[in-house]
C-alpha atoms as a PDB file:
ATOM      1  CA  UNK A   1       0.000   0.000   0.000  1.00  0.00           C
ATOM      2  CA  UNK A   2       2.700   2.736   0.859  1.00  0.00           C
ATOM      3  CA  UNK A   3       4.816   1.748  -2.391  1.00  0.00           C
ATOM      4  CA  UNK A   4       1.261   2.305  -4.462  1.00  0.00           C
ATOM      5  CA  UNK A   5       0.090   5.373  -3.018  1.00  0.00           C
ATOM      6  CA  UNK A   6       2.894   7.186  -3.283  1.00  0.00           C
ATOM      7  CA  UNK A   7       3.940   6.080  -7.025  1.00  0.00           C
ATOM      8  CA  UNK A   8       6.712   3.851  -6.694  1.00  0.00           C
ATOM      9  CA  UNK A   9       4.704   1.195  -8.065  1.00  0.00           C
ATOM     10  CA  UNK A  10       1.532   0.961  -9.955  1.00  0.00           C
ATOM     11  CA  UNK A  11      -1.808   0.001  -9.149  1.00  0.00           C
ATOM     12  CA  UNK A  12      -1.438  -3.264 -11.712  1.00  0.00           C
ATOM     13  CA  UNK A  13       1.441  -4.706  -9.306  1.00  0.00           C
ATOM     14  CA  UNK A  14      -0.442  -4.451  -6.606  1.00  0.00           C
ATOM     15  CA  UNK A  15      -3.255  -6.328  -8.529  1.00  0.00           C
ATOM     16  CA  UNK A  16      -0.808  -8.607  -9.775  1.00  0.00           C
ATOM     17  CA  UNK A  17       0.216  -9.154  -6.327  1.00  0.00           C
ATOM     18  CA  UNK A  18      -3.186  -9.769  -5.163  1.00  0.00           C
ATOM     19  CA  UNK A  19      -4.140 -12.096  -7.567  1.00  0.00           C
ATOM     20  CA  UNK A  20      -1.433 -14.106  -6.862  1.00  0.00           C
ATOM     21  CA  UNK A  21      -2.202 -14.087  -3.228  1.00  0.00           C
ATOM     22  CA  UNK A  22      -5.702 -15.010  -3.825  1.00  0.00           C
ATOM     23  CA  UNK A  23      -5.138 -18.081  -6.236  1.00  0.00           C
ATOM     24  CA  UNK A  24      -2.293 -19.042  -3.704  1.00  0.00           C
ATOM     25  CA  UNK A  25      -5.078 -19.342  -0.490  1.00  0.00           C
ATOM     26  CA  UNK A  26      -7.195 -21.004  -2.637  1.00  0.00           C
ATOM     27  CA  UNK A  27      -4.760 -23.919  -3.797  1.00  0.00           C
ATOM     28  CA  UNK A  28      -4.182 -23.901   0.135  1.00  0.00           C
ATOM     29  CA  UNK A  29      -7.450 -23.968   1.847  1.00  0.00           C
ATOM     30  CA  UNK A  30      -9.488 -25.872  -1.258  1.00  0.00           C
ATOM     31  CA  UNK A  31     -10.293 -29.547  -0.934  1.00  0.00           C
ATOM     32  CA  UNK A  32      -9.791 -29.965  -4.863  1.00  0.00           C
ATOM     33  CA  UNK A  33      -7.962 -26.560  -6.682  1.00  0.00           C
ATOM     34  CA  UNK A  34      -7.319 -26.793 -10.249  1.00  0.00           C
ATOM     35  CA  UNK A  35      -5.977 -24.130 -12.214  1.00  0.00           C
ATOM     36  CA  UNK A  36      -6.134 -23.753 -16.283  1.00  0.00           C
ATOM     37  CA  UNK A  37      -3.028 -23.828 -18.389  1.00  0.00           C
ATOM     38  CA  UNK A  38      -4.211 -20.404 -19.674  1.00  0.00           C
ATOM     39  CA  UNK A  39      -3.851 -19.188 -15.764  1.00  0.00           C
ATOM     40  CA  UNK A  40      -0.832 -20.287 -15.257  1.00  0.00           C
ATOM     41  CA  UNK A  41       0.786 -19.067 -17.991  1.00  0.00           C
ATOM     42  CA  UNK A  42      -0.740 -15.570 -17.047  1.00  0.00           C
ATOM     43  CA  UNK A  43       0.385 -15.615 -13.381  1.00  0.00           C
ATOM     44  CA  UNK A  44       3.963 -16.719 -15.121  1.00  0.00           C
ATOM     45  CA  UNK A  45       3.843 -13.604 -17.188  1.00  0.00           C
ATOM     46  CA  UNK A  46       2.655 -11.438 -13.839  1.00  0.00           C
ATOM     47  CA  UNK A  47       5.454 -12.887 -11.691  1.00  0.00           C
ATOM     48  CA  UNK A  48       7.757 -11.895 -14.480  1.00  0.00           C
ATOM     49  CA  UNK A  49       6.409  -8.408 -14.823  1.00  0.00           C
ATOM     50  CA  UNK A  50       6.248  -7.912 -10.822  1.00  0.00           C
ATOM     51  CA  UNK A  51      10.356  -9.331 -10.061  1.00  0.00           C
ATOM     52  CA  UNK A  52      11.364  -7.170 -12.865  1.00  0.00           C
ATOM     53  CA  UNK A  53       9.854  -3.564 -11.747  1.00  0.00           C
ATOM     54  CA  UNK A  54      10.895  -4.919  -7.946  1.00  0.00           C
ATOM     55  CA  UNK A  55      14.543  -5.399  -9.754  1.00  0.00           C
ATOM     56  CA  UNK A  56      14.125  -1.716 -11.249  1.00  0.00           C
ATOM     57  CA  UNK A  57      13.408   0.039  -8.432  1.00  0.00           C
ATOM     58  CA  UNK A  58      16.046  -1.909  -6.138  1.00  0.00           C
ATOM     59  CA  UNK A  59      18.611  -1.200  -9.028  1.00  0.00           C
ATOM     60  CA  UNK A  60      17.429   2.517  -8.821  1.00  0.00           C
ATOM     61  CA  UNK A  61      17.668   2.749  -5.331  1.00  0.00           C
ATOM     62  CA  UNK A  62      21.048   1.527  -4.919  1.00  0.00           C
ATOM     63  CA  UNK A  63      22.443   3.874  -7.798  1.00  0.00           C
ATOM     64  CA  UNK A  64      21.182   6.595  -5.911  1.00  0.00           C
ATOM     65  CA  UNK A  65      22.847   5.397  -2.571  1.00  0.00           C
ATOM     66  CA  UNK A  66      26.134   5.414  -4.262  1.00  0.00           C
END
């Protein structure tokens, strides 16, 4: 919440973030959890997006430490 309000981040990693969250209690807590191929590959594609910005800001912030 802190990084999104104040810009650091967008709104879409925090929704990527949450998705992942959400699919992650349900394969927990579910009796049966099956996810599509299609889903996967799209929570794939959203992990990728979300460790890259993370590595872009850390990268940015240690620049500026320097």
């Amino acid at each position: 919440m802190e990084y999104v309000k104040t810009g650091i981040f967008s709104a879409e990693l925090s929704k990527i973030l949450g998705k992942a969250f959400e699919i992650r209690t349900e394969a927990d807590y579910e009796d049966f959890f099956i996810i599509s191929r299609s889903d996967v590959e799209q929570q794939l594609a959203n992990a990728n997006k979300f460790v890259h910005e993370i590595e872009k800001y850390l990268i940015t912030e240690k620049s500026q430490q320097e």
